[in-house]
C-alpha atoms as a PDB file:
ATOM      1  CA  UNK A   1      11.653  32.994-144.001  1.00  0.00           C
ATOM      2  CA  UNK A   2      10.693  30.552-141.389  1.00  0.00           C
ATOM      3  CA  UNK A   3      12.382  26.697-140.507  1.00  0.00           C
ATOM      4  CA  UNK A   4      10.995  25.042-143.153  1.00  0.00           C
ATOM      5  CA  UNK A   5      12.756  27.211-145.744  1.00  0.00           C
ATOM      6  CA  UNK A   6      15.942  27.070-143.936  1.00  0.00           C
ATOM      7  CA  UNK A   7      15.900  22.924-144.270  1.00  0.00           C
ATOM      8  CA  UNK A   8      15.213  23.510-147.671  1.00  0.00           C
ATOM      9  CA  UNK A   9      18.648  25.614-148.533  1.00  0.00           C
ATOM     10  CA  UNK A  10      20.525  23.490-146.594  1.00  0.00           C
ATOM     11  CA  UNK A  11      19.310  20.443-148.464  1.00  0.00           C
ATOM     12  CA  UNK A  12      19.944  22.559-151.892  1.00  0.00           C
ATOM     13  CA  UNK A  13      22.945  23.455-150.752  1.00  0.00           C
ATOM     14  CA  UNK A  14      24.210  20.303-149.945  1.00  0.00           C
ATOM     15  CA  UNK A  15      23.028  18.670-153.093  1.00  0.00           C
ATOM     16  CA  UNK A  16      24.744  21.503-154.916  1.00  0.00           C
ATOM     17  CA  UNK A  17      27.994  21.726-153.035  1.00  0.00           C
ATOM     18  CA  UNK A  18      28.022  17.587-152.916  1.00  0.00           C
ATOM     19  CA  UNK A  19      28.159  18.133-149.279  1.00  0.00           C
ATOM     20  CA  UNK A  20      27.913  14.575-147.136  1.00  0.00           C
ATOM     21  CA  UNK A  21      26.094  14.597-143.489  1.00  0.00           C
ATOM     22  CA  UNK A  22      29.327  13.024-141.899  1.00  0.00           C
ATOM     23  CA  UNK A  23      31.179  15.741-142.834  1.00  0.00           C
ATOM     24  CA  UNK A  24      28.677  18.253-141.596  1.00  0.00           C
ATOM     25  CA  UNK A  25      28.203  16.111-138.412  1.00  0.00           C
ATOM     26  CA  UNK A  26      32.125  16.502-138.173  1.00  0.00           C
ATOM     27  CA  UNK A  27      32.845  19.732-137.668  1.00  0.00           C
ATOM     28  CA  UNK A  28      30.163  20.445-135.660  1.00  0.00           C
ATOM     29  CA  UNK A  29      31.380  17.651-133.337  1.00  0.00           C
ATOM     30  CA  UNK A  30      28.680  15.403-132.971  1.00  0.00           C
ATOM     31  CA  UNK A  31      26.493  12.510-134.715  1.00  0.00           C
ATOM     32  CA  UNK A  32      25.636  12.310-138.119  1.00  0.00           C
ATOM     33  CA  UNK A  33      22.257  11.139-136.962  1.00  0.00           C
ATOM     34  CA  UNK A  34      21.489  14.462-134.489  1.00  0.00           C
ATOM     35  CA  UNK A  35      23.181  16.884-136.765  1.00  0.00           C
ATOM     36  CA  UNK A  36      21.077  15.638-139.630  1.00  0.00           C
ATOM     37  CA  UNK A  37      17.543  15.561-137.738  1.00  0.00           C
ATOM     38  CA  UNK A  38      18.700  18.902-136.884  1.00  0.00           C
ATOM     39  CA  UNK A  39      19.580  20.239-140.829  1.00  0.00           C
ATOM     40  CA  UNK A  40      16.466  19.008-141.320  1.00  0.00           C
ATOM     41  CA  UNK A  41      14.084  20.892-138.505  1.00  0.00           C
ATOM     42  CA  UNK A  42      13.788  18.493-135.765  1.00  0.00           C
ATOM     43  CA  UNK A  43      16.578  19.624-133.405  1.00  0.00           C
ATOM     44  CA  UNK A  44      17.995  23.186-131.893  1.00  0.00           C
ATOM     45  CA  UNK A  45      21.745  24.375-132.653  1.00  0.00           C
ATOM     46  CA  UNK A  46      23.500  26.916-130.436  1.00  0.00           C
ATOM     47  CA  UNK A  47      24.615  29.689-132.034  1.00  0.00           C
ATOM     48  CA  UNK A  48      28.486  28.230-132.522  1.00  0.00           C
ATOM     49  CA  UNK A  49      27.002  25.467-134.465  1.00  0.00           C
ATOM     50  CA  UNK A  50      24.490  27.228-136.061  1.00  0.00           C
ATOM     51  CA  UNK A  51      27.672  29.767-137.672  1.00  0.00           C
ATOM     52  CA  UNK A  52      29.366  26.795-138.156  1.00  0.00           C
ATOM     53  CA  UNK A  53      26.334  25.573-140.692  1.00  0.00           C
ATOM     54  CA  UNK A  54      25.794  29.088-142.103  1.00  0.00           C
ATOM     55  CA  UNK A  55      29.817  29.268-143.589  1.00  0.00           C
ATOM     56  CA  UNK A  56      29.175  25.461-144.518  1.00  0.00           C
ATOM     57  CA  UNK A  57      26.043  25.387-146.346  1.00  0.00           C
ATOM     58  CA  UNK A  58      26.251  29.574-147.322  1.00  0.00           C
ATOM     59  CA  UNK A  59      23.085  30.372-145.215  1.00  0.00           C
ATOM     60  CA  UNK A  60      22.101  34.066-144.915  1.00  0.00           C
ATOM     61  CA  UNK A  61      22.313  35.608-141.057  1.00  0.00           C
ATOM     62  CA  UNK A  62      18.150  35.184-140.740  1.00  0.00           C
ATOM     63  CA  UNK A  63      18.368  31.059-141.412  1.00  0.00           C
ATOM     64  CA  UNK A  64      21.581  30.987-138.937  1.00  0.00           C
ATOM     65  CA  UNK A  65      19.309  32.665-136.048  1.00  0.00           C
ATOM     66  CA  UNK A  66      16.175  30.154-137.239  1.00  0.00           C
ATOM     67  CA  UNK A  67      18.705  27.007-136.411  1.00  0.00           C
ATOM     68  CA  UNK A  68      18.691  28.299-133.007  1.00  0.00           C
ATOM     69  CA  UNK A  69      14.569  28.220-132.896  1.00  0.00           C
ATOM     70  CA  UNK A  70      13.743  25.306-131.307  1.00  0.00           C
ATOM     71  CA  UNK A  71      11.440  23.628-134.099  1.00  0.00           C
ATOM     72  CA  UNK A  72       8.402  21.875-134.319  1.00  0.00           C
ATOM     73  CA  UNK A  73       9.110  18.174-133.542  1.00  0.00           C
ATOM     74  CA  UNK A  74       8.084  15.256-135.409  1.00  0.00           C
ATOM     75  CA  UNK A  75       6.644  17.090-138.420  1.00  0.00           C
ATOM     76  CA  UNK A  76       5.918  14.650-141.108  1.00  0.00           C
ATOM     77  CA  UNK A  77       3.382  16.525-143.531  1.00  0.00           C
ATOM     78  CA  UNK A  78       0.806  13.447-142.871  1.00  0.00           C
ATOM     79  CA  UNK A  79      -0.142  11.350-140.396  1.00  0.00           C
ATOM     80  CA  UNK A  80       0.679   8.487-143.189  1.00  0.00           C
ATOM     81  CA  UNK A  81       4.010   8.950-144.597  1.00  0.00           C
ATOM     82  CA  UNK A  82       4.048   8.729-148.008  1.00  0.00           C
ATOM     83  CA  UNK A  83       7.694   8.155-148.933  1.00  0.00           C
ATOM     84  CA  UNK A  84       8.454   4.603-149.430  1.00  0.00           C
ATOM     85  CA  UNK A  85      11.500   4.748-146.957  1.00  0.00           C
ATOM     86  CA  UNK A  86       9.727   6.584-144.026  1.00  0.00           C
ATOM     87  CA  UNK A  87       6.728   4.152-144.505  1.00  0.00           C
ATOM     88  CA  UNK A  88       8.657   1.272-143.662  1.00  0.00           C
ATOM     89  CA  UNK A  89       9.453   2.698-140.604  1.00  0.00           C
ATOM     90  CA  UNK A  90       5.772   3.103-140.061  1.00  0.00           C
ATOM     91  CA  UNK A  91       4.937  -0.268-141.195  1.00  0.00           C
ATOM     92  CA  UNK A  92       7.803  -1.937-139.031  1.00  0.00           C
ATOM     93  CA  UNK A  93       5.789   0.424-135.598  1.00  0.00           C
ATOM     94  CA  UNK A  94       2.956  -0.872-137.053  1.00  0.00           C
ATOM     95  CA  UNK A  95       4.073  -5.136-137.270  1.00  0.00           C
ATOM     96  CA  UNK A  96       6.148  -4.907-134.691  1.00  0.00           C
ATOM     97  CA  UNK A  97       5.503  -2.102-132.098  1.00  0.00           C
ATOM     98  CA  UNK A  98       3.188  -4.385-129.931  1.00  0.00           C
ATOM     99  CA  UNK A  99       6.314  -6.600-129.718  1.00  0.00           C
ATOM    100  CA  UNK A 100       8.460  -3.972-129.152  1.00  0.00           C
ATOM    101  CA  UNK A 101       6.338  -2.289-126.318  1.00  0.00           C
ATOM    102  CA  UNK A 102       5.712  -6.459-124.474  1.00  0.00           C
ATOM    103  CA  UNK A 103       9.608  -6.779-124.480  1.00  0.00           C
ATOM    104  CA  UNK A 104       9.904  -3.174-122.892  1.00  0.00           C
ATOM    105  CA  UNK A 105       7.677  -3.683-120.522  1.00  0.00           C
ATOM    106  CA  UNK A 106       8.698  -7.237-119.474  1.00  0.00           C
ATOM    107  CA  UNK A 107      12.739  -5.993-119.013  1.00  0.00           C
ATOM    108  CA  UNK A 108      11.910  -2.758-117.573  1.00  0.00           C
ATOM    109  CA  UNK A 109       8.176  -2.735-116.169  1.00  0.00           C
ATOM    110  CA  UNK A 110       5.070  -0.155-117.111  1.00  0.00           C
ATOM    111  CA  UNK A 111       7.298   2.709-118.711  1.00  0.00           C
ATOM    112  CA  UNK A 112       8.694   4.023-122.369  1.00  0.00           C
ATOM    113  CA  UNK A 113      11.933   4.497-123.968  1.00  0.00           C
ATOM    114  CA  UNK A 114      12.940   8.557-124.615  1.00  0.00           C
ATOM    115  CA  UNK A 115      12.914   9.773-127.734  1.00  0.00           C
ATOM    116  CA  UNK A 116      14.536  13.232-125.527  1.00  0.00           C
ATOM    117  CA  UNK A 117      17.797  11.356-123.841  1.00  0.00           C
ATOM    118  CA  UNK A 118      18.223   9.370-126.809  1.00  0.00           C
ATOM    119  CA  UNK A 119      21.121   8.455-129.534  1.00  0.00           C
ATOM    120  CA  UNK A 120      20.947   6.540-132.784  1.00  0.00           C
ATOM    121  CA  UNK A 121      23.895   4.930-134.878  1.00  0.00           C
ATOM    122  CA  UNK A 122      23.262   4.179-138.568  1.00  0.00           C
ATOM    123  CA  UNK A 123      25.352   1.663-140.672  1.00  0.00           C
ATOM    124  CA  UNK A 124      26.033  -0.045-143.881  1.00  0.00           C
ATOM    125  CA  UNK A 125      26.310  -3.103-143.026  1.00  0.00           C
ATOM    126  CA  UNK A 126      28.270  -4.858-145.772  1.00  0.00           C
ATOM    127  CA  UNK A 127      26.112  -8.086-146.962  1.00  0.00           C
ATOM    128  CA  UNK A 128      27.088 -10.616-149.744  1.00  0.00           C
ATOM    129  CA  UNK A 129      23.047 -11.247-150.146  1.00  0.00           C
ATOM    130  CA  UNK A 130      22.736  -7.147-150.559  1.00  0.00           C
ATOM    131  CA  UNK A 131      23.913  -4.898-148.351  1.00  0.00           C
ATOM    132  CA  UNK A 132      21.869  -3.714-145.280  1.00  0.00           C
ATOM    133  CA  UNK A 133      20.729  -0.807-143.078  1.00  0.00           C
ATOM    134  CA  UNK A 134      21.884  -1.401-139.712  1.00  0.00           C
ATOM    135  CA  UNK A 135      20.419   1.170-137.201  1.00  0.00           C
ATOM    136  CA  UNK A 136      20.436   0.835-133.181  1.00  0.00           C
ATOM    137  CA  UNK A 137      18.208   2.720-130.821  1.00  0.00           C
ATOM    138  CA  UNK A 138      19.027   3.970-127.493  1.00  0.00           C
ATOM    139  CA  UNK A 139      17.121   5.508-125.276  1.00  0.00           C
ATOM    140  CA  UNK A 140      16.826   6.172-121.583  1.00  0.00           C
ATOM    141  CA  UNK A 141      14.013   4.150-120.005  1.00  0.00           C
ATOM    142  CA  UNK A 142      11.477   6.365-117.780  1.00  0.00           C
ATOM    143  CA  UNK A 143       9.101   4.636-115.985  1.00  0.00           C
ATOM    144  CA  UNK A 144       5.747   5.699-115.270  1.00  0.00           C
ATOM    145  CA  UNK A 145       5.325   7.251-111.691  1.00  0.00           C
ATOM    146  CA  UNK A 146       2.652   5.972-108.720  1.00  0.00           C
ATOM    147  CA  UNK A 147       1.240   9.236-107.219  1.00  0.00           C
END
């Protein structure tokens, strides 16, 4: 077994147990954003958490020990994402990440934003034209050091 088939019986476990993120996020006490990049791979649980996942989504002892593995990070299977939704986000970095990276630097100076002291919020944001995804960044600014 390795982390890759411990995301995928969580994720078959959820869909079979009709199990939402929140509530995962909930009792283990934190975001639904972190606690979901971490059912799926990209974050490290402590062993408290990682029980707390194994009695949730019925995980044998050897995928309880792999949540506390720190993973591989940013492990899309291609450099391209495929999947319409994660594209977007690729095509938005791609339209607007110059923009993003002049505002940055004008506010702050020569630096980047961390993806490592970080938080994200997600939200429906209720729209009479069609709903819409509302989802706000935050990340510690760490600017780039004169040696």
């Amino acid at each position: 077994m390795n982390r890759n088939d411990v995301t995928e019986l969580i994720i078959a476990a959820k869909v079979n147990k009709g199990i939402k993120w929140a509530d995962v996020a909930d009792k283990i006490g934190l975001s639904k954003e972190w606690v979901t990049a971490g059912c799926l791979g990209q974050m490290t649980f402590t062993a408290e958490q990682a029980a707390i996942l194994g009695d949730t989504f019925g995980l044998p002892e050897e995928a309880v020990k792999l949540l506390q593995v720190v993973p591989y990070k940013g492990s899309l299977p291609t450099s391209v994402p495929t999947d319409p939704l994660i594209y977007r986000f690729y095509e938005l970095i791609s339209v607007y990440g110059t923009t993003f990276k002049e505002l940055i630097h004008e506010e702050f100076g020569d630096g980047i934003m961390s993806a490592i002291d970080f938080k994200m919020d997600l939200q429906r944001e209720p729209n009479p034209m069609g709903d819409r995804v509302s989802i706000t960044m935050s990340g510690k600014f760490l600017p780039y050091k004169t040696y």
